[in-house]
C-alpha atoms as a PDB file:
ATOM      1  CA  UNK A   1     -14.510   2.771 -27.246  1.00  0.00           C
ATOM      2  CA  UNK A   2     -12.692   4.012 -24.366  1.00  0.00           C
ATOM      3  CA  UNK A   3     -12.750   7.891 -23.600  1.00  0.00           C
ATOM      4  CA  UNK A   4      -9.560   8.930 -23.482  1.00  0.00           C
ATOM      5  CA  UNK A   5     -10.257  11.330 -20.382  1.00  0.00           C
ATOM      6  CA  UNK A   6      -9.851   8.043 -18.326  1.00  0.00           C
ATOM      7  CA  UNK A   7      -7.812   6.062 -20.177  1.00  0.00           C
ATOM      8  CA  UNK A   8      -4.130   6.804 -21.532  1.00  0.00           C
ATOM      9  CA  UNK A   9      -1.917   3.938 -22.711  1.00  0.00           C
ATOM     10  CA  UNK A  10       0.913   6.356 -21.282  1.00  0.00           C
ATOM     11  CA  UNK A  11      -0.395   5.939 -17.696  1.00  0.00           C
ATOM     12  CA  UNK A  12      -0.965   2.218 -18.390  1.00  0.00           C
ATOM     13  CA  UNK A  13       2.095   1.570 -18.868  1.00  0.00           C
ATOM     14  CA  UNK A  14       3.554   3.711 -16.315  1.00  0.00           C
ATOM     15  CA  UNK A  15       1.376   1.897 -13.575  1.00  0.00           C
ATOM     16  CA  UNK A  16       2.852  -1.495 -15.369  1.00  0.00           C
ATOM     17  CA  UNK A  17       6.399  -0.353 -14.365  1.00  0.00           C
ATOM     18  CA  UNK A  18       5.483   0.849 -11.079  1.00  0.00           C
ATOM     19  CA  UNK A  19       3.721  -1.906 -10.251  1.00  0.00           C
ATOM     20  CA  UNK A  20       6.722  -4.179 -11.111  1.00  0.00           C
ATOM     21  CA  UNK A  21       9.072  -2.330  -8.881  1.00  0.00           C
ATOM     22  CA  UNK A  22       6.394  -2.896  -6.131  1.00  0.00           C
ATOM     23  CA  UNK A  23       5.565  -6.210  -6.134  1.00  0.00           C
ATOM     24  CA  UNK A  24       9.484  -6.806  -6.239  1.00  0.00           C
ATOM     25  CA  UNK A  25       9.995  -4.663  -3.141  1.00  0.00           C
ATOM     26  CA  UNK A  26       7.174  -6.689  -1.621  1.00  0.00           C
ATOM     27  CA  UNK A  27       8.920  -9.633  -2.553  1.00  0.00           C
ATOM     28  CA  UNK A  28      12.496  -8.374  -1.181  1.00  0.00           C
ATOM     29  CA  UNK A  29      10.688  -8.360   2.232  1.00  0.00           C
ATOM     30  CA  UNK A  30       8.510 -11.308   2.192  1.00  0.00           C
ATOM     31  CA  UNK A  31      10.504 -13.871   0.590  1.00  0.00           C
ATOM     32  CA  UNK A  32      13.926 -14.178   2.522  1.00  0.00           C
ATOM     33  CA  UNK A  33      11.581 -14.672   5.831  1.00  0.00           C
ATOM     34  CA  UNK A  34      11.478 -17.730   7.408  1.00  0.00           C
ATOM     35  CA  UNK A  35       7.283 -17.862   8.457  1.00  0.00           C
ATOM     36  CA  UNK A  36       7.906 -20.913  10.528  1.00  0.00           C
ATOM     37  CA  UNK A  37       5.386 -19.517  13.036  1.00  0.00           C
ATOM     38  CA  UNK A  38       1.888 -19.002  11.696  1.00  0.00           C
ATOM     39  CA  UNK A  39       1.924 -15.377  12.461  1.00  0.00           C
ATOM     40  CA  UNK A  40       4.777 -14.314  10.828  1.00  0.00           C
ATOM     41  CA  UNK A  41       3.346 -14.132   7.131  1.00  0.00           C
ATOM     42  CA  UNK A  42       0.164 -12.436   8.341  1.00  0.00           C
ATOM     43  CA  UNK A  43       2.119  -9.611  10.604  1.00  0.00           C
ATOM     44  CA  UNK A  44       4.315  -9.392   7.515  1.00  0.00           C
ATOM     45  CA  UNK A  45       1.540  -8.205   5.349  1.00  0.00           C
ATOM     46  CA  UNK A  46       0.378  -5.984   7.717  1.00  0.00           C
ATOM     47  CA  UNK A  47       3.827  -3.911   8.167  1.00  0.00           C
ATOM     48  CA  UNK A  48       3.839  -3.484   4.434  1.00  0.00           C
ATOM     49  CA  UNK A  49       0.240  -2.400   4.388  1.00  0.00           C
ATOM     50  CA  UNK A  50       0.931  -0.505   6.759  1.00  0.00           C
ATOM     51  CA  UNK A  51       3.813   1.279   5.384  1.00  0.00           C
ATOM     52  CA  UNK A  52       1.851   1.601   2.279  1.00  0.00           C
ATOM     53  CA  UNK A  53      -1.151   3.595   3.142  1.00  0.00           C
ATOM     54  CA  UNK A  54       1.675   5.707   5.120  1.00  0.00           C
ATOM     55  CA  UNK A  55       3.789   6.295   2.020  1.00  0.00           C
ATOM     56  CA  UNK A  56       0.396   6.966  -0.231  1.00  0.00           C
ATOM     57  CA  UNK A  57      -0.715   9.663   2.229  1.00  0.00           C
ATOM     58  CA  UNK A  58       2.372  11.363   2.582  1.00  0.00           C
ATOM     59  CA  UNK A  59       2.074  10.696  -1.928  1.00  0.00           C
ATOM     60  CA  UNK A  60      -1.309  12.347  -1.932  1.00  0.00           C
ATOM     61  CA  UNK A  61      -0.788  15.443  -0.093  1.00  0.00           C
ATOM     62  CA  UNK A  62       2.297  16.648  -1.125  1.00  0.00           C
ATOM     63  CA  UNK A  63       1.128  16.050  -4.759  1.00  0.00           C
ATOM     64  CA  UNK A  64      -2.180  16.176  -5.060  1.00  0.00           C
ATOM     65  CA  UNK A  65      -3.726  16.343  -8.473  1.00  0.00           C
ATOM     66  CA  UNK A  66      -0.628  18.289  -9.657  1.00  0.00           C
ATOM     67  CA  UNK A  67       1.503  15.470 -11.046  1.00  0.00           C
ATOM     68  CA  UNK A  68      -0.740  12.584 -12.056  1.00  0.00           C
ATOM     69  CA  UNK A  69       1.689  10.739 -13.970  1.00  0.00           C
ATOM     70  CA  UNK A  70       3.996  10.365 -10.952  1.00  0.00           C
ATOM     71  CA  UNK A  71       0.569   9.558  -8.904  1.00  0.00           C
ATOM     72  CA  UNK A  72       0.199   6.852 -11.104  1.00  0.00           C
ATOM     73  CA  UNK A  73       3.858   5.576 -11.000  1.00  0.00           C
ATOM     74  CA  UNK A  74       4.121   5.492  -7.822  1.00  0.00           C
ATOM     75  CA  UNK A  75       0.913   5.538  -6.214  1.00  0.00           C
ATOM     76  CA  UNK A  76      -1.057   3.211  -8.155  1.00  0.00           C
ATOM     77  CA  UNK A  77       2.059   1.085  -9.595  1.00  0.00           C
ATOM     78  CA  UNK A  78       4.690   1.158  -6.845  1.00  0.00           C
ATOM     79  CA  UNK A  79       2.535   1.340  -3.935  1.00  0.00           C
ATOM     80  CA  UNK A  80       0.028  -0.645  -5.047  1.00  0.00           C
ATOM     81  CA  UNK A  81       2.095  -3.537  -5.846  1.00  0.00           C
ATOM     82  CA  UNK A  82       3.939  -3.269  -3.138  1.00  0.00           C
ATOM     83  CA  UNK A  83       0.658  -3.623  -0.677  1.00  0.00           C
ATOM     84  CA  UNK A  84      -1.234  -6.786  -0.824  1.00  0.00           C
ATOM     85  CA  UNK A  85      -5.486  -6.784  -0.426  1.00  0.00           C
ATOM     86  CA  UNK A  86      -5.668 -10.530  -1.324  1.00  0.00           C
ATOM     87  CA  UNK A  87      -2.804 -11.826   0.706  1.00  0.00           C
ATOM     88  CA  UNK A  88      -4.363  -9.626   3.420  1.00  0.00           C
ATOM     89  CA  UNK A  89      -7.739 -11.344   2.907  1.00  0.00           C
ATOM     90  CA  UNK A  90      -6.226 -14.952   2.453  1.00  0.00           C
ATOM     91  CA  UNK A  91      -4.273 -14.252   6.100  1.00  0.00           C
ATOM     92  CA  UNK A  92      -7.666 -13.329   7.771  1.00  0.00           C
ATOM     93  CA  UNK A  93      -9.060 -16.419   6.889  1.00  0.00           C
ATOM     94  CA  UNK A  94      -6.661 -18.692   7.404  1.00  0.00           C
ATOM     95  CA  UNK A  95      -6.144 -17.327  11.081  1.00  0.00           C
ATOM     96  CA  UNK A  96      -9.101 -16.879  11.881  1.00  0.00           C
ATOM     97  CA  UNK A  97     -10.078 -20.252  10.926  1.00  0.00           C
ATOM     98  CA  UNK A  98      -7.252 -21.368  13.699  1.00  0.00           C
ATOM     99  CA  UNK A  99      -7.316 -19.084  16.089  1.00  0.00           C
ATOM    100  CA  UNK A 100     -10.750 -16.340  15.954  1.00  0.00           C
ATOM    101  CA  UNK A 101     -10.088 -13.824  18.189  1.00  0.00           C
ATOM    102  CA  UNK A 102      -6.518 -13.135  16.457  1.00  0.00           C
ATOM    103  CA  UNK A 103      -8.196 -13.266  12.862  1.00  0.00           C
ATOM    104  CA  UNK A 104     -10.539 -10.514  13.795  1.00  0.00           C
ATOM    105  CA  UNK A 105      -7.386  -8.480  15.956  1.00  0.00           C
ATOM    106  CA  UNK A 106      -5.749  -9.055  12.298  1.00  0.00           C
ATOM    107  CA  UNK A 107      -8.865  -7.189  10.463  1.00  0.00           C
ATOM    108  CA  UNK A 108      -9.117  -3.979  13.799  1.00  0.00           C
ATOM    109  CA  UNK A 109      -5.206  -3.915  13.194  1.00  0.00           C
ATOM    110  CA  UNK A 110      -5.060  -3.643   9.170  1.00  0.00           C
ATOM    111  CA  UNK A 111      -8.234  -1.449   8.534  1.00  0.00           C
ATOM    112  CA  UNK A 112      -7.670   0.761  11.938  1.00  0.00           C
ATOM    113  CA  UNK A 113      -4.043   0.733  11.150  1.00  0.00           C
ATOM    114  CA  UNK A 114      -3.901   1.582   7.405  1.00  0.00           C
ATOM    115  CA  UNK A 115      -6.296   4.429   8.258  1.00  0.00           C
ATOM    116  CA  UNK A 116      -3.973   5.890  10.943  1.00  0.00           C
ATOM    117  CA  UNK A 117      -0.882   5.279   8.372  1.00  0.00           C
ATOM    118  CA  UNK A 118      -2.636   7.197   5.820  1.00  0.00           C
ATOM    119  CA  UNK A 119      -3.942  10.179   8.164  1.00  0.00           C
ATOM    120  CA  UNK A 120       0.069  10.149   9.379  1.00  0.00           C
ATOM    121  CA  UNK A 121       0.964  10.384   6.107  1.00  0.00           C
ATOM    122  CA  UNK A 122      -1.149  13.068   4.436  1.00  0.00           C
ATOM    123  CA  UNK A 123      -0.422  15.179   7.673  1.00  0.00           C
ATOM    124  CA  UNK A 124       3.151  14.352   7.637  1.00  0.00           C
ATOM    125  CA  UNK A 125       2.988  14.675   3.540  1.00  0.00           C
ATOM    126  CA  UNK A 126       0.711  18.399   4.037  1.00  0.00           C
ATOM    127  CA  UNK A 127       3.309  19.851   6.431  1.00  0.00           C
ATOM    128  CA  UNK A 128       6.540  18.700   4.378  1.00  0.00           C
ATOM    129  CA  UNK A 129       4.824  20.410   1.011  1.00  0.00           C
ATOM    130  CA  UNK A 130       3.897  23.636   3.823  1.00  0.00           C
ATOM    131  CA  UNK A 131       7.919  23.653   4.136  1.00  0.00           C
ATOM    132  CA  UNK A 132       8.724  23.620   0.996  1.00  0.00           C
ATOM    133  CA  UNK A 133       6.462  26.194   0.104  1.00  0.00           C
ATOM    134  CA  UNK A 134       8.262  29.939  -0.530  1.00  0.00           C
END
């Protein structure tokens, strides 16, 4: 049976909703684009990756461990439907099957880039919650 200290149908389900609003967000971007050009779908993904692991930094450090159930709304749920591993993944292989060097300046750009979004964000996120702080 499933410890509760991990699992809460509460947080399930607020993921679930999160999650819903994210992937429709994602969708409000992709869809209405016109990825005539190969590249377009692939540096699509990576601005909304991009954005995400910004948006989950700045997330993290202004909240921490303090509000979990909004960490799970919109960290796991919003943000994580709203950023895409697998269409990532699918985009490096299907340009780098085309064109090499640009699959692999896909892969620097995404993991190099998410990591400097993030950083960004938890510094940006850290010196908002400093602010706010009486």
């Amino acid at each position: 049976m499933a410890s509760p200290r991990w699992f809460s149908p509460v947080g399930l389900v607020l993921v679930m909703a999160g999650g819903a609003i994210g992937v429709a967000a994602r969708a409000a971007v992709t869809v209405p684009i016109d990825a005539t050009h190969p590249l377009i779908a692939p540096g699509i993904t990576l601005a909304v990756n991009l954005l995400g692991s910004f948006l989950l930094g700045i997330l993290v450090a202004r909240h921490g461990d303090a509000h979990p159930r909004w960490r799970q709304f919109a960290g796991s749920g919003i943000l994580g439907g709203f950023t895409s591993y697998s269409a990532f993944a699918v985009h490096v292989l299907t340009t780098g099957t085309a064109a090499p060097l640009v699959g692999l300046a896909l892969i620097i750009a995404s993991l190099a880039g998410g990591v400097l979004a993030a950083a960004a964000g938890l510094s940006l996120g850290a010196h908002s919650s400093e602010e706010d702080a009486p």
